[in-house]
Protein backbone atom coordinates (compact mmCIF):
# COMPACT_ATOMS: atom_id res chain seq x y z
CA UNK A 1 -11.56 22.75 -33.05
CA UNK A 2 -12.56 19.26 -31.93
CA UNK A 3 -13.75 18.40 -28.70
CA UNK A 4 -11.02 16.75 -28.16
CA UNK A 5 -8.48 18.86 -28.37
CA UNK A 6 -7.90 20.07 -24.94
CA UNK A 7 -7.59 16.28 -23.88
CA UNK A 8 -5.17 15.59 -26.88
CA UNK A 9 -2.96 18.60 -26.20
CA UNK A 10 -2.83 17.64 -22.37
CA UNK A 11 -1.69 14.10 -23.76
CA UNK A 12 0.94 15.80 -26.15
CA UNK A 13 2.18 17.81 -23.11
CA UNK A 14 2.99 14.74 -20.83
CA UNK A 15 4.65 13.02 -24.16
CA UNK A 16 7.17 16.06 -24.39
CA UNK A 17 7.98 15.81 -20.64
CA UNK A 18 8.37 12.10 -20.92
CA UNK A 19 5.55 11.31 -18.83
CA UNK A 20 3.08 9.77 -20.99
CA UNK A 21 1.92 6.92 -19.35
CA UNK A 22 0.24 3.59 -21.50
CA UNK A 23 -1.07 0.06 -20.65
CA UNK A 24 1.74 -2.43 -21.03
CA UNK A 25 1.13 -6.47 -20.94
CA UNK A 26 2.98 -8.38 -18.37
CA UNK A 27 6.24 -10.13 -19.70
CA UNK A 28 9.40 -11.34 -18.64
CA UNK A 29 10.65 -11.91 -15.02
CA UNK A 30 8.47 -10.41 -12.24
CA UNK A 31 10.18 -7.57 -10.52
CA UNK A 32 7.82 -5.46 -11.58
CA UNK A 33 4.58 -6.62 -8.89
CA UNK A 34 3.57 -6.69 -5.65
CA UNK A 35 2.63 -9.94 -5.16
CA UNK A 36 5.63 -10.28 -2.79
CA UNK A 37 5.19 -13.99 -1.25
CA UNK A 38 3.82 -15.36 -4.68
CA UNK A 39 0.30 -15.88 -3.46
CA UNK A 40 -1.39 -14.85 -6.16
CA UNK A 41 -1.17 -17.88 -8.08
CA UNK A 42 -0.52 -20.12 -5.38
CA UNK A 43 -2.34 -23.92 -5.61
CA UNK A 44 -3.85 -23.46 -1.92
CA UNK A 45 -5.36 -20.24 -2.56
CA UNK A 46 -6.73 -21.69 -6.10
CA UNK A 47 -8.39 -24.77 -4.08
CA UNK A 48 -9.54 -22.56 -1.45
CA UNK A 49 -11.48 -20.22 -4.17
CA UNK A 50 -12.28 -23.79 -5.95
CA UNK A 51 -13.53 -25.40 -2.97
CA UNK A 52 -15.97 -22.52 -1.89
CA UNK A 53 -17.84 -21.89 -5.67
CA UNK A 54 -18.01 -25.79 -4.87
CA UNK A 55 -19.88 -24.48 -1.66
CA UNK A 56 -21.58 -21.75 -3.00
CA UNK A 57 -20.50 -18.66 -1.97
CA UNK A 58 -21.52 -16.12 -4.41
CA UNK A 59 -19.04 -14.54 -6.80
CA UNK A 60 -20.59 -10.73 -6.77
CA UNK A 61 -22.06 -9.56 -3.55
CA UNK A 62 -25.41 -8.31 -5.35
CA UNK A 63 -25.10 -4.75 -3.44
CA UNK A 64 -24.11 -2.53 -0.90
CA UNK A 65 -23.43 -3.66 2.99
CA UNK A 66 -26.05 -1.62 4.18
CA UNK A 67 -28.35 -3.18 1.64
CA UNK A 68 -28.39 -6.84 0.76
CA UNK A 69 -24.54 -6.88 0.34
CA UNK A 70 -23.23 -7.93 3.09
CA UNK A 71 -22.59 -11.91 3.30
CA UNK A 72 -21.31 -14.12 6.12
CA UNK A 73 -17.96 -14.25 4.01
CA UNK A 74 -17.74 -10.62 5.32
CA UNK A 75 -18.00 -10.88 8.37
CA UNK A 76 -15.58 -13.96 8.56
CA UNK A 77 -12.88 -12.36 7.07
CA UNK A 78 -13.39 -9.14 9.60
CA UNK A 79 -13.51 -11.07 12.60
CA UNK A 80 -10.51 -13.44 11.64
CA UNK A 81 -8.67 -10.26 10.38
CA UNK A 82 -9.02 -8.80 13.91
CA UNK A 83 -8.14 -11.73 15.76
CA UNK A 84 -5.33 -12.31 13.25
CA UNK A 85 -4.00 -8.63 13.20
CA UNK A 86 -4.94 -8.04 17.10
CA UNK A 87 -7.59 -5.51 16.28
CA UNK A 88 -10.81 -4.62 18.69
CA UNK A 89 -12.47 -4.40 15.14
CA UNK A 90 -11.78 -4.81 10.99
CA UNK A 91 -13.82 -3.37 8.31
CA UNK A 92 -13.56 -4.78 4.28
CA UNK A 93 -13.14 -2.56 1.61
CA UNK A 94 -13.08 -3.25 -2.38
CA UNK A 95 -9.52 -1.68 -2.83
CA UNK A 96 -6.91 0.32 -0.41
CA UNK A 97 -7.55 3.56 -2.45
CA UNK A 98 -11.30 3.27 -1.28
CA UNK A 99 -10.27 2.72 1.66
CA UNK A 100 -7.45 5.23 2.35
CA UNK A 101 -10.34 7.67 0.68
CA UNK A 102 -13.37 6.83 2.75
CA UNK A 103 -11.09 6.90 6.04
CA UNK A 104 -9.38 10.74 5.39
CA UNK A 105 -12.90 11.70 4.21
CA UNK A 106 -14.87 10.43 6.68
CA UNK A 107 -13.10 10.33 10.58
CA UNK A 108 -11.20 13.15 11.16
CA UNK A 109 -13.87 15.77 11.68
CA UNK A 110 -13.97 20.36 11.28
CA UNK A 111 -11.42 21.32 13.50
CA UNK A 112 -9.12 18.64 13.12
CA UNK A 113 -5.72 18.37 12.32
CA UNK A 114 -3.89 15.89 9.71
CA UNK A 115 -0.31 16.08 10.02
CA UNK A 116 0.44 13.77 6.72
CA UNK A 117 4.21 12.22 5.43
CA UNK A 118 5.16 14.24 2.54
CA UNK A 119 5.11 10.96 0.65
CA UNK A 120 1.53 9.38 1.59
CA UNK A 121 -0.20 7.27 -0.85
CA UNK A 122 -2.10 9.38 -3.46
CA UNK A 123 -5.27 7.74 -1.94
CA UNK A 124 -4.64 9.70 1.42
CA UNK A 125 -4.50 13.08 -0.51
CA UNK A 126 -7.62 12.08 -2.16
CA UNK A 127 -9.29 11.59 1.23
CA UNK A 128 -7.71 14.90 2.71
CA UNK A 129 -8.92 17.23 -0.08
CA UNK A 130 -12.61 15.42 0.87
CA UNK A 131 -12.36 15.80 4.21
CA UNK A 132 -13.47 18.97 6.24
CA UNK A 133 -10.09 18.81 8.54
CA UNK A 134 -7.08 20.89 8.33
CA UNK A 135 -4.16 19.09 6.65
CA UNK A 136 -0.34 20.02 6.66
CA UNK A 137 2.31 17.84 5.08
CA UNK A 138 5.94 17.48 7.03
CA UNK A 139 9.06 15.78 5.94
CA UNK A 140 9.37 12.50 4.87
CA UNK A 141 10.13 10.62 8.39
CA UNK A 142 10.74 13.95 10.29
CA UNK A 143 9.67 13.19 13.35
CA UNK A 144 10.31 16.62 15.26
CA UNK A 145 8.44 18.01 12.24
CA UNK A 146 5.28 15.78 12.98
CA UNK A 147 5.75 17.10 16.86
CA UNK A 148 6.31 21.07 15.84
CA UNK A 149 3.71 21.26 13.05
CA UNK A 150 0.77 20.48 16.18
CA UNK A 151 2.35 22.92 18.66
CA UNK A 152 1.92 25.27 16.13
CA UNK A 153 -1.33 24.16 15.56
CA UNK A 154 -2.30 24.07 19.12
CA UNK A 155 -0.64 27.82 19.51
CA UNK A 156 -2.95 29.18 17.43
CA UNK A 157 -5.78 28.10 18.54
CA UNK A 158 -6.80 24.21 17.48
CA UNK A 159 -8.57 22.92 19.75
CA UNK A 160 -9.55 19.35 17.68
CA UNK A 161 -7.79 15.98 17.43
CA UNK A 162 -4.62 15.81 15.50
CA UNK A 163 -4.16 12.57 13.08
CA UNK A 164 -0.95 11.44 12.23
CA UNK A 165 -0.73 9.66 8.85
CA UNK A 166 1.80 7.64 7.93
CA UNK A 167 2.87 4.68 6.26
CA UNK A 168 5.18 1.77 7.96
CA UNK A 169 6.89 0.37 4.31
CA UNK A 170 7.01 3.42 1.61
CA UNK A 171 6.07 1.95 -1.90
CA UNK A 172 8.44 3.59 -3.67
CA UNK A 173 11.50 4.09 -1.55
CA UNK A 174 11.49 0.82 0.38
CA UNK A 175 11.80 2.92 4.11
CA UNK A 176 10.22 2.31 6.94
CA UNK A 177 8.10 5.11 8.84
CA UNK A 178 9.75 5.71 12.84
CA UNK A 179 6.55 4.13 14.12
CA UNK A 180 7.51 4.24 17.76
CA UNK A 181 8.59 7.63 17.82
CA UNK A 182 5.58 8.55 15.96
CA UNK A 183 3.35 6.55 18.94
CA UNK A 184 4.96 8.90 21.71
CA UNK A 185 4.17 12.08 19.09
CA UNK A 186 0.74 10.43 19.28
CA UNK A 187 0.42 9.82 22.54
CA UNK A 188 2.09 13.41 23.76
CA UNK A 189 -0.38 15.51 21.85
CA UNK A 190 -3.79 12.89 22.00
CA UNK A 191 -3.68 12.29 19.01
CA UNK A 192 -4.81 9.18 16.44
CA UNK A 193 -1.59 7.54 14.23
CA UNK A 194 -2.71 6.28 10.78
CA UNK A 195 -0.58 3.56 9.65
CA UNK A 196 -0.31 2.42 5.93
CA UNK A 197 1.03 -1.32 5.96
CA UNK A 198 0.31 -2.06 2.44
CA UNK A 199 3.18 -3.06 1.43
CA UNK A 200 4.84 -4.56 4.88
CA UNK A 201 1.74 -7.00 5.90
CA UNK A 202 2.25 -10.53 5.10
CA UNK A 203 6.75 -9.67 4.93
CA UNK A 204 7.47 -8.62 8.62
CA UNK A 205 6.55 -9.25 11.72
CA UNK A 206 5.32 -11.84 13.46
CA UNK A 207 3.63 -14.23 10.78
CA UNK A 208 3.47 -11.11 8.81
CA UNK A 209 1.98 -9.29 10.99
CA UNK A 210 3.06 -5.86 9.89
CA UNK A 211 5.56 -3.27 11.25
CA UNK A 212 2.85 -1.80 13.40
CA UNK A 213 1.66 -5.25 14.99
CA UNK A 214 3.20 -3.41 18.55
CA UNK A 215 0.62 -0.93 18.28
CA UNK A 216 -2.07 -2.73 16.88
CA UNK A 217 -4.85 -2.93 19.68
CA UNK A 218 -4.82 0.74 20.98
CA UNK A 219 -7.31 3.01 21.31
CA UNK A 220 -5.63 5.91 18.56
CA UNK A 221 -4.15 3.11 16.11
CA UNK A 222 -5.93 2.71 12.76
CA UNK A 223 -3.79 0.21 10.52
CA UNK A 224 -5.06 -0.47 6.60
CA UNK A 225 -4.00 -3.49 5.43
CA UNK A 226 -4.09 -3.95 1.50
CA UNK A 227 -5.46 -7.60 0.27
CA UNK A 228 -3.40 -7.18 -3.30
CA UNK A 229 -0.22 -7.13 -2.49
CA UNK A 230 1.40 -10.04 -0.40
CA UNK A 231 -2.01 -11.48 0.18
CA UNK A 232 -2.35 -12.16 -3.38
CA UNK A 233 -5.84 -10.75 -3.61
CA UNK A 234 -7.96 -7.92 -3.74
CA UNK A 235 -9.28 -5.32 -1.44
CA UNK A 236 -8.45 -3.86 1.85
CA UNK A 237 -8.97 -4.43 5.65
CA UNK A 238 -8.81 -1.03 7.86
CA UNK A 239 -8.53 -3.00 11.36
CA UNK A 240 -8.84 -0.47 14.58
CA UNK A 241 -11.52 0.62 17.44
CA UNK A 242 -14.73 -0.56 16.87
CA UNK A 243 -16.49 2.97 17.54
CA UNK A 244 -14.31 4.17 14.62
CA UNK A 245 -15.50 1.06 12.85
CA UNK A 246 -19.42 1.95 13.49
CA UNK A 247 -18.50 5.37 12.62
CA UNK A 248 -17.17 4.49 9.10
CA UNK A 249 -20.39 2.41 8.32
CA UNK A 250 -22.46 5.00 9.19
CA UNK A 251 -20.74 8.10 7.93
CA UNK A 252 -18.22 6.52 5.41
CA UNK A 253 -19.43 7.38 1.80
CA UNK A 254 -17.00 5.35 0.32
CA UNK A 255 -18.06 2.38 2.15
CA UNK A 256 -22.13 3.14 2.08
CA UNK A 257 -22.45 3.75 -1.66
CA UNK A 258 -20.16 1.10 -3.07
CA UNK A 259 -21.01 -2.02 -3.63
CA UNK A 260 -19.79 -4.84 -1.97
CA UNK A 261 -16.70 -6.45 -2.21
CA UNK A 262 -17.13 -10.04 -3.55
CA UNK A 263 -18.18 -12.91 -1.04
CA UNK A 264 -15.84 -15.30 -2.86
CA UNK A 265 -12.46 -12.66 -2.51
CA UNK A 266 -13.63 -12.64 1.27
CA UNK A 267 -12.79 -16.11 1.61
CA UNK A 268 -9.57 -16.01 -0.61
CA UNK A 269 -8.03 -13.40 1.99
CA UNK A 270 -9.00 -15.72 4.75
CA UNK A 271 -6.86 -18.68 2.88
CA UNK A 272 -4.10 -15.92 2.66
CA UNK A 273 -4.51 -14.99 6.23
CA UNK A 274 -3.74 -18.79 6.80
CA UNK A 275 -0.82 -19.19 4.78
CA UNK A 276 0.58 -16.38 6.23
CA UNK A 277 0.12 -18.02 9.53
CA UNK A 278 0.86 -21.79 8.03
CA UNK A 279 3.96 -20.75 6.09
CA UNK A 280 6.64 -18.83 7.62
CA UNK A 281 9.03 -20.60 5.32
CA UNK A 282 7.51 -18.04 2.27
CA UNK A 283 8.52 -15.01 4.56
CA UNK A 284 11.56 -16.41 5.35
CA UNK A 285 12.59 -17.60 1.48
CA UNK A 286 11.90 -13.51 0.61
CA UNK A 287 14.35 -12.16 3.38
CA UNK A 288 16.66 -14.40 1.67
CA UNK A 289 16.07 -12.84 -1.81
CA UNK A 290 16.46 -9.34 -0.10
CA UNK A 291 19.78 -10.24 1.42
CA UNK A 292 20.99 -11.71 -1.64
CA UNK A 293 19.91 -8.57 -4.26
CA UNK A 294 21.25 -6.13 -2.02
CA UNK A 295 24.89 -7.45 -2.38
CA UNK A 296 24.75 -8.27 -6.21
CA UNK A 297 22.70 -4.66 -6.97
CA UNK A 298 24.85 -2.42 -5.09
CA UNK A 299 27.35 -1.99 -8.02
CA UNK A 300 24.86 -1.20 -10.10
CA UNK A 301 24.28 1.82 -7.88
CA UNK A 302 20.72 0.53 -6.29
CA UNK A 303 20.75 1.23 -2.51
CA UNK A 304 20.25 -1.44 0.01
CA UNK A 305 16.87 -0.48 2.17
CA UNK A 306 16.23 -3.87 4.15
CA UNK A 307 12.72 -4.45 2.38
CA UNK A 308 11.43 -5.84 -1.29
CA UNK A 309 11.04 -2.70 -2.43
CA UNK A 310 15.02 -1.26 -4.06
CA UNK A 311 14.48 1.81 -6.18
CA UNK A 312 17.54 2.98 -8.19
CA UNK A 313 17.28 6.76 -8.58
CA UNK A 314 17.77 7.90 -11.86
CA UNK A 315 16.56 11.47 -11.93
CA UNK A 316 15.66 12.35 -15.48
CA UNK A 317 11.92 11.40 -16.75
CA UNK A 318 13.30 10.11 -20.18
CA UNK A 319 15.93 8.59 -19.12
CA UNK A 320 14.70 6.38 -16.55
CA UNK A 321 12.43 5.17 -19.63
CA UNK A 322 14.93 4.30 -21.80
CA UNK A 323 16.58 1.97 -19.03
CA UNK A 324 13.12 0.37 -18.03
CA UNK A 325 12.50 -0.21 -21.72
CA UNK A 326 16.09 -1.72 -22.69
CA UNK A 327 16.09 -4.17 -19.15
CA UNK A 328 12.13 -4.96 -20.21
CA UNK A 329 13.80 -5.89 -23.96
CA UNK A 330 16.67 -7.73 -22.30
CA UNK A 331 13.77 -10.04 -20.43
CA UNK A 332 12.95 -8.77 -17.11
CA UNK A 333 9.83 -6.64 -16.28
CA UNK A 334 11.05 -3.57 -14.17
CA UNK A 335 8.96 -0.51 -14.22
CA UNK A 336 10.15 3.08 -14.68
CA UNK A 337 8.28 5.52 -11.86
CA UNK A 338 7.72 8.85 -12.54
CA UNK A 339 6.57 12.04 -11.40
CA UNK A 340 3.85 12.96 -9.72
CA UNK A 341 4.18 9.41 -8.55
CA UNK A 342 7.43 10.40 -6.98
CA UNK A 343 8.58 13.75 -6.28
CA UNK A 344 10.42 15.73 -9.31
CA UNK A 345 13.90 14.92 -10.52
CA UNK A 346 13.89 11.47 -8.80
CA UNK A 347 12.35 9.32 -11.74
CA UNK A 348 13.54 5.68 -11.15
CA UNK A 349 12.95 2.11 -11.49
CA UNK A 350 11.12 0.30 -8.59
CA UNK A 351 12.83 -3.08 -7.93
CA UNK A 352 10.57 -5.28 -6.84
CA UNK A 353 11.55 -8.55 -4.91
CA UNK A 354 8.89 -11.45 -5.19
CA UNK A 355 8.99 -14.93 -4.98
CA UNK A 356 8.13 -15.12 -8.43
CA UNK A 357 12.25 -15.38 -9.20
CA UNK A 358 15.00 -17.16 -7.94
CA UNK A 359 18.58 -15.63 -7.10
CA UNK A 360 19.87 -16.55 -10.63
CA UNK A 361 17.85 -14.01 -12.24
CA UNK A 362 18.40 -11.34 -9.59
CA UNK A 363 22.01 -11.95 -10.97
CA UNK A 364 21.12 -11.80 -14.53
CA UNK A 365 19.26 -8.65 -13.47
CA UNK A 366 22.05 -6.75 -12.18
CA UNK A 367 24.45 -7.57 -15.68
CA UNK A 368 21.35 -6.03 -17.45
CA UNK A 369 21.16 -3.36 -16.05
CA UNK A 370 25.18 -2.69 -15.82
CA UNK A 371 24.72 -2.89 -19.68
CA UNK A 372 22.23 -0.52 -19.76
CA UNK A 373 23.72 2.23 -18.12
CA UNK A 374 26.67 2.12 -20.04
């Protein structure tokens, strides 16, 4: 028997479910991305980059930020982020999934409580089953089930901190998280709120702000902010109390034993912060597209959700390939989403809505895929 053969017969498995997964190249019309405001290959963030090799800020960080690691590029970025996101404190990390990891790991402590949205980022569960607190998962947006599941807790004896985790702009259902109801929850029981706001910083709020820029600033708000999505770059900022902060550095695994993230990205999400602040007309162009691909997708059977993110529900594994494969032939790059990534029986394809296209192929889009349900 090779040595293989466990791994190949796993493989086989997934291929006979219609889950095998496989590296693609990009191609056709982006509605596949995140790169929501198109800042990714934007000109200012190129000259920004440009101007600071000019400068000489390093490209690799040469180590940990405990060690020789941490660069003045760092610590810009944190201290704009705060001021920008109205934060005591912000803290860089190489990726969101590092960060989402290091922060479930790391701050909630034995005797704790994480009361978790069924549909958290995989990152989050990755952090929980690290972490030494209790963890219970609740509804998706239930709010009386966030509120129940810690009376429970607290009637049977927890005496710890309950965390709330949620996120403000689900990835793959284009909802927003009750955030305000979820602050009272917080506030009624002591406890911390978690809030995701990958994929709504930089598209609402003020100057893209975020959903959660209300909250942002109080003493049991964390908010992680991903750098690759409408920021156009790379990493993550987790902005919140600065004794959390300290705590992270000193306690945070993920964030002691990795290196550095690069000096030079540091200063790209600064450029992005700016844009974001320069540009409202980029925020404003995207509503625009949203508006507009919610009337000409509804016949098509894809569900208006008042974000970038439109997921048509298809249900079956191999079916929602086919479709993503024949739209992908017919020119536009729209992703089929599968389980575990989503929960069983709901396969789909994630719509994406970037500035990367114009209305006229959000049209052509929606013919597609009325021929390819047919």
């Amino acid at each position: 028997m090779s040595m293989l053969s466990v791994h190949q017969d796993n493989l086989a498995h997934l291929a006979t479910q219609g889950r095998l997964r496989s590296l693609i190249p990009r191609c056709g019309a982006d509605f596949a991305s995140n790169d929501y405001l198109a800042l990714a290959s934007s000109p200012r963030l190129r000259d920004a980059v440009a101007a600071a090799l000019v400068e000489g800020v390093p490209i690799g960080s040469g180590g940990s930020r405990l060690l020789r690691g941490n660069d003045a590029e760092h610590e810009a970025l944190e201290s704009d982020a705060a001021r920008f996101f109205g934060a005591e404190t912000a803290l860089f990390f190489s990726s969101g999934y590092v960060a989402n990891a290091a922060l479930f790991a790391t701050l909630p402590q034995r005797g704790d409580l994480v009361v978790h949205d069924a549909l958290v980022h995989a990152s989050a569960h990755e952090g929980m089953r690290l972490g030494r607190a209790e963890c219970a998962s609740v509804s998706h947006n239930d709010v009386g089930a966030f509120e129940s599941t810690i009376a429970r807790w607290r009637r049977a004896g927890g005496t710890g901190r309950p965390w709330i985790a949620v996120e403000s702009l689900y990835s793959m259902d284009g909802d927003r998280a009750p955030l305000d109801a979820l602050a009272e929850v917080a506030h009624r029981h002591d406890a911390f709120l978690l809030i995701d706001e990958a994929h709504a910083t930089g598209v609402f709020g003020t100057m893209g702000r975020g959903l959660a820029e209300g909250l942002e600033g109080r003493e049991n708000v964390l908010t992680l902010r991903t750098c690759g999505k409408a920021l156009g770059c790379e990493g993550a900022l987790l902005c919140g109390p600065a004794v959390l902060r300290d705590f992270l550095v000193n306690r945070g695994r993920g964030f002691i034993f990795s290196t550095a993230p690069s000096p030079l990205m540091a200063r790209a999400v600064r450029e992005s912060l700016a844009i974001l602040a320069d540009e409202p007309e980029r925020r404003d162009r995207l509503h625009s597209l949203i508006d507009y691909a919610e009337q000409v997708l509804a016949p098509v059977g894809v569900a208006p959700t008042g974000s970038q993110i439109l997921p048509l529900v298809l249900g079956d594994d191999a079916v929602t390939m086919q479709v993503a494969g024949a739209i992908q032939a017919a020119g536009f790059d729209v992703r089929g989403i599968r389980p575990p990534t989503v929960p069983a029986n709901t396969a789909r394809l994630r719509i994406s809505l970037t500035l990367n296209v114009a209305p006229a192929q959000i049209a052509a889009l929606a013919d597609a895929l009325q021929d390819a349900r047919l």
